[in-house]
Protein backbone atom coordinates (compact mmCIF):
# COMPACT_ATOMS: atom_id res chain seq x y z
CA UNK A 1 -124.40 -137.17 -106.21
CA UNK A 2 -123.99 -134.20 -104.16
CA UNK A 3 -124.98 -134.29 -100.50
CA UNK A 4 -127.05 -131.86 -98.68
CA UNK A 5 -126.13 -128.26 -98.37
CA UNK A 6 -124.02 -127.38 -95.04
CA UNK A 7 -126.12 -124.70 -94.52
CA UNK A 8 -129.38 -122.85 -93.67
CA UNK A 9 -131.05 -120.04 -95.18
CA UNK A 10 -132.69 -117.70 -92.50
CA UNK A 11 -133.53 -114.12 -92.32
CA UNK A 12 -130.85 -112.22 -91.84
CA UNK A 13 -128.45 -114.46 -93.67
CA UNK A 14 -127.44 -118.21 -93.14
CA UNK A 15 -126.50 -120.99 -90.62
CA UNK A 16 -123.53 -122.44 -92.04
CA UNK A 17 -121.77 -126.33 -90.50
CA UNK A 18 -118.39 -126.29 -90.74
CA UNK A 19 -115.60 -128.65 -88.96
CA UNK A 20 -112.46 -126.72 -87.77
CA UNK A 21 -109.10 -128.26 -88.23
CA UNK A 22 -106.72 -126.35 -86.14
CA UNK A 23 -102.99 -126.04 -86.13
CA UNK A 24 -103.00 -126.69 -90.03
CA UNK A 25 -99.63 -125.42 -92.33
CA UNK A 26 -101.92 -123.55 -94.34
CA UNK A 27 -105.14 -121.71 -94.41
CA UNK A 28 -107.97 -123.25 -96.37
CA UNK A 29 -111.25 -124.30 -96.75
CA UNK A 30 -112.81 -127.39 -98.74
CA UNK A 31 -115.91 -129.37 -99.04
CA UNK A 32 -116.51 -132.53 -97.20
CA UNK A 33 -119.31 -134.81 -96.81
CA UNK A 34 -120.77 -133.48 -93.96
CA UNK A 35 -120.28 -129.84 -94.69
CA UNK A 36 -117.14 -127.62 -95.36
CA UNK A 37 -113.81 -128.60 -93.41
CA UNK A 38 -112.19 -124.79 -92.63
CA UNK A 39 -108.11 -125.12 -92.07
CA UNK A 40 -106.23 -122.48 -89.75
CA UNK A 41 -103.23 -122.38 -87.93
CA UNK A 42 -104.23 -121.04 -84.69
CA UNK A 43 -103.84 -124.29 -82.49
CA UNK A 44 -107.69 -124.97 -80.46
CA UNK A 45 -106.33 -122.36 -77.46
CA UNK A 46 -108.77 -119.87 -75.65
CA UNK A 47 -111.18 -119.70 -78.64
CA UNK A 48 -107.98 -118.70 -81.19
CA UNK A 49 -109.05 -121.67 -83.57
CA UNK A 50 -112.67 -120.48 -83.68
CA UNK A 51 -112.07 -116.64 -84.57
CA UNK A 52 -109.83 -117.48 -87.26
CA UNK A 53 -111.95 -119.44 -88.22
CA UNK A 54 -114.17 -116.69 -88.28
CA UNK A 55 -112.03 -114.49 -90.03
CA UNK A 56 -111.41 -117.27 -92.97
CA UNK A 57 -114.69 -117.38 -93.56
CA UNK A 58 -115.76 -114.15 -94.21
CA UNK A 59 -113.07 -113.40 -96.25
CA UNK A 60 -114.11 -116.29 -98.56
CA UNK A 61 -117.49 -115.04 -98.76
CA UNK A 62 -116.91 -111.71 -98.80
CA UNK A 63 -118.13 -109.78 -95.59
CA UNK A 64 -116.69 -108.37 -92.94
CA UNK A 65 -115.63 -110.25 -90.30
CA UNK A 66 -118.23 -108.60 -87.73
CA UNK A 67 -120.61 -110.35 -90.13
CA UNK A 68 -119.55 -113.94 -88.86
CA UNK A 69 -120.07 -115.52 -85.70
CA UNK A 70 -119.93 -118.78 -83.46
CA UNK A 71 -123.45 -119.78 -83.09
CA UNK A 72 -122.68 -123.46 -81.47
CA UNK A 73 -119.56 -125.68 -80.98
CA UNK A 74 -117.24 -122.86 -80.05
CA UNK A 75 -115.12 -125.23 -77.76
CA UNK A 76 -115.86 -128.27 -80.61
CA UNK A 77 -114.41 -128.86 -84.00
CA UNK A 78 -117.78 -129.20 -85.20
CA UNK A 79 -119.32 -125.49 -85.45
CA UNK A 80 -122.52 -123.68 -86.61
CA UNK A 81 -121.81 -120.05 -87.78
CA UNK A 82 -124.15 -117.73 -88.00
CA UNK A 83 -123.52 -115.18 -91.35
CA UNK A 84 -125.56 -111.77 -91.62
CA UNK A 85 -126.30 -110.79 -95.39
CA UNK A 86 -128.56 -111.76 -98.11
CA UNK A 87 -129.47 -115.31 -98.00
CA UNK A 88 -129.36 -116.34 -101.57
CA UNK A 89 -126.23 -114.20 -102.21
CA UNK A 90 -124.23 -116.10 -99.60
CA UNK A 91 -126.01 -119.53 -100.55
CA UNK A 92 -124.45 -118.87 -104.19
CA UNK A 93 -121.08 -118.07 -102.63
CA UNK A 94 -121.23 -121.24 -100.19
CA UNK A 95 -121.81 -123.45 -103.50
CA UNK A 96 -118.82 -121.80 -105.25
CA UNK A 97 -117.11 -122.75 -101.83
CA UNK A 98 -117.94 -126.12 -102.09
CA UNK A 99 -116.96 -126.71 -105.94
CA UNK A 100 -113.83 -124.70 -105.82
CA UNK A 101 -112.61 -124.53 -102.31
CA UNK A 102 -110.45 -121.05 -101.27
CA UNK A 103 -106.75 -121.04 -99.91
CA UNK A 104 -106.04 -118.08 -97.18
């Protein structure tokens, strides 16, 4: 059984949960249980973690990197972003993130 979605449709796009892992080998992001675990290698220095985190994401869903932004947690490994676009377009490309995952 599948848990709940890490995310939240809104107007202008979705809230999305992520945890940020920093100082990882490689770039990547995966499903976990309590929404999507997002790799970089930036280590958790002067908000370096966070914007590549940034940067990760929207290149996995496909819009530009203005489009994605620290909403709450930036100094936390828990994080909500906040992604401008369609809603349902970026909820199908959230799902695809959780069943297939994306290396960066």
């Amino acid at each position: 059984m599948r848990s709940a979605p890490p995310y939240l449709p809104v107007a202008d796009g979705l809230r999305l949960r992520v945890r940020v892992i920093p100082g990882s080998r490689e770039r990547s992001i995966e499903s976990a249980e309590d929404g999507l675990v997002v790799r970089v290698r930036a280590r958790a220095v002067e908000g370096a973690a966070t914007a590549e985190a940034c940067t990760l994401v929207a290149t996995a869903l496909g819009v530009r990197p203005s489009a994605v932004r620290c909403l709450r947690g930036a100094t936390s490994r828990h994080k909500t972003l906040g992604i401008v676009g369609d809603p349902d377009a970026l909820a199908h490309r959230v799902e695809a993130l959780r069943d297939l995952g994306y290396a960066g």
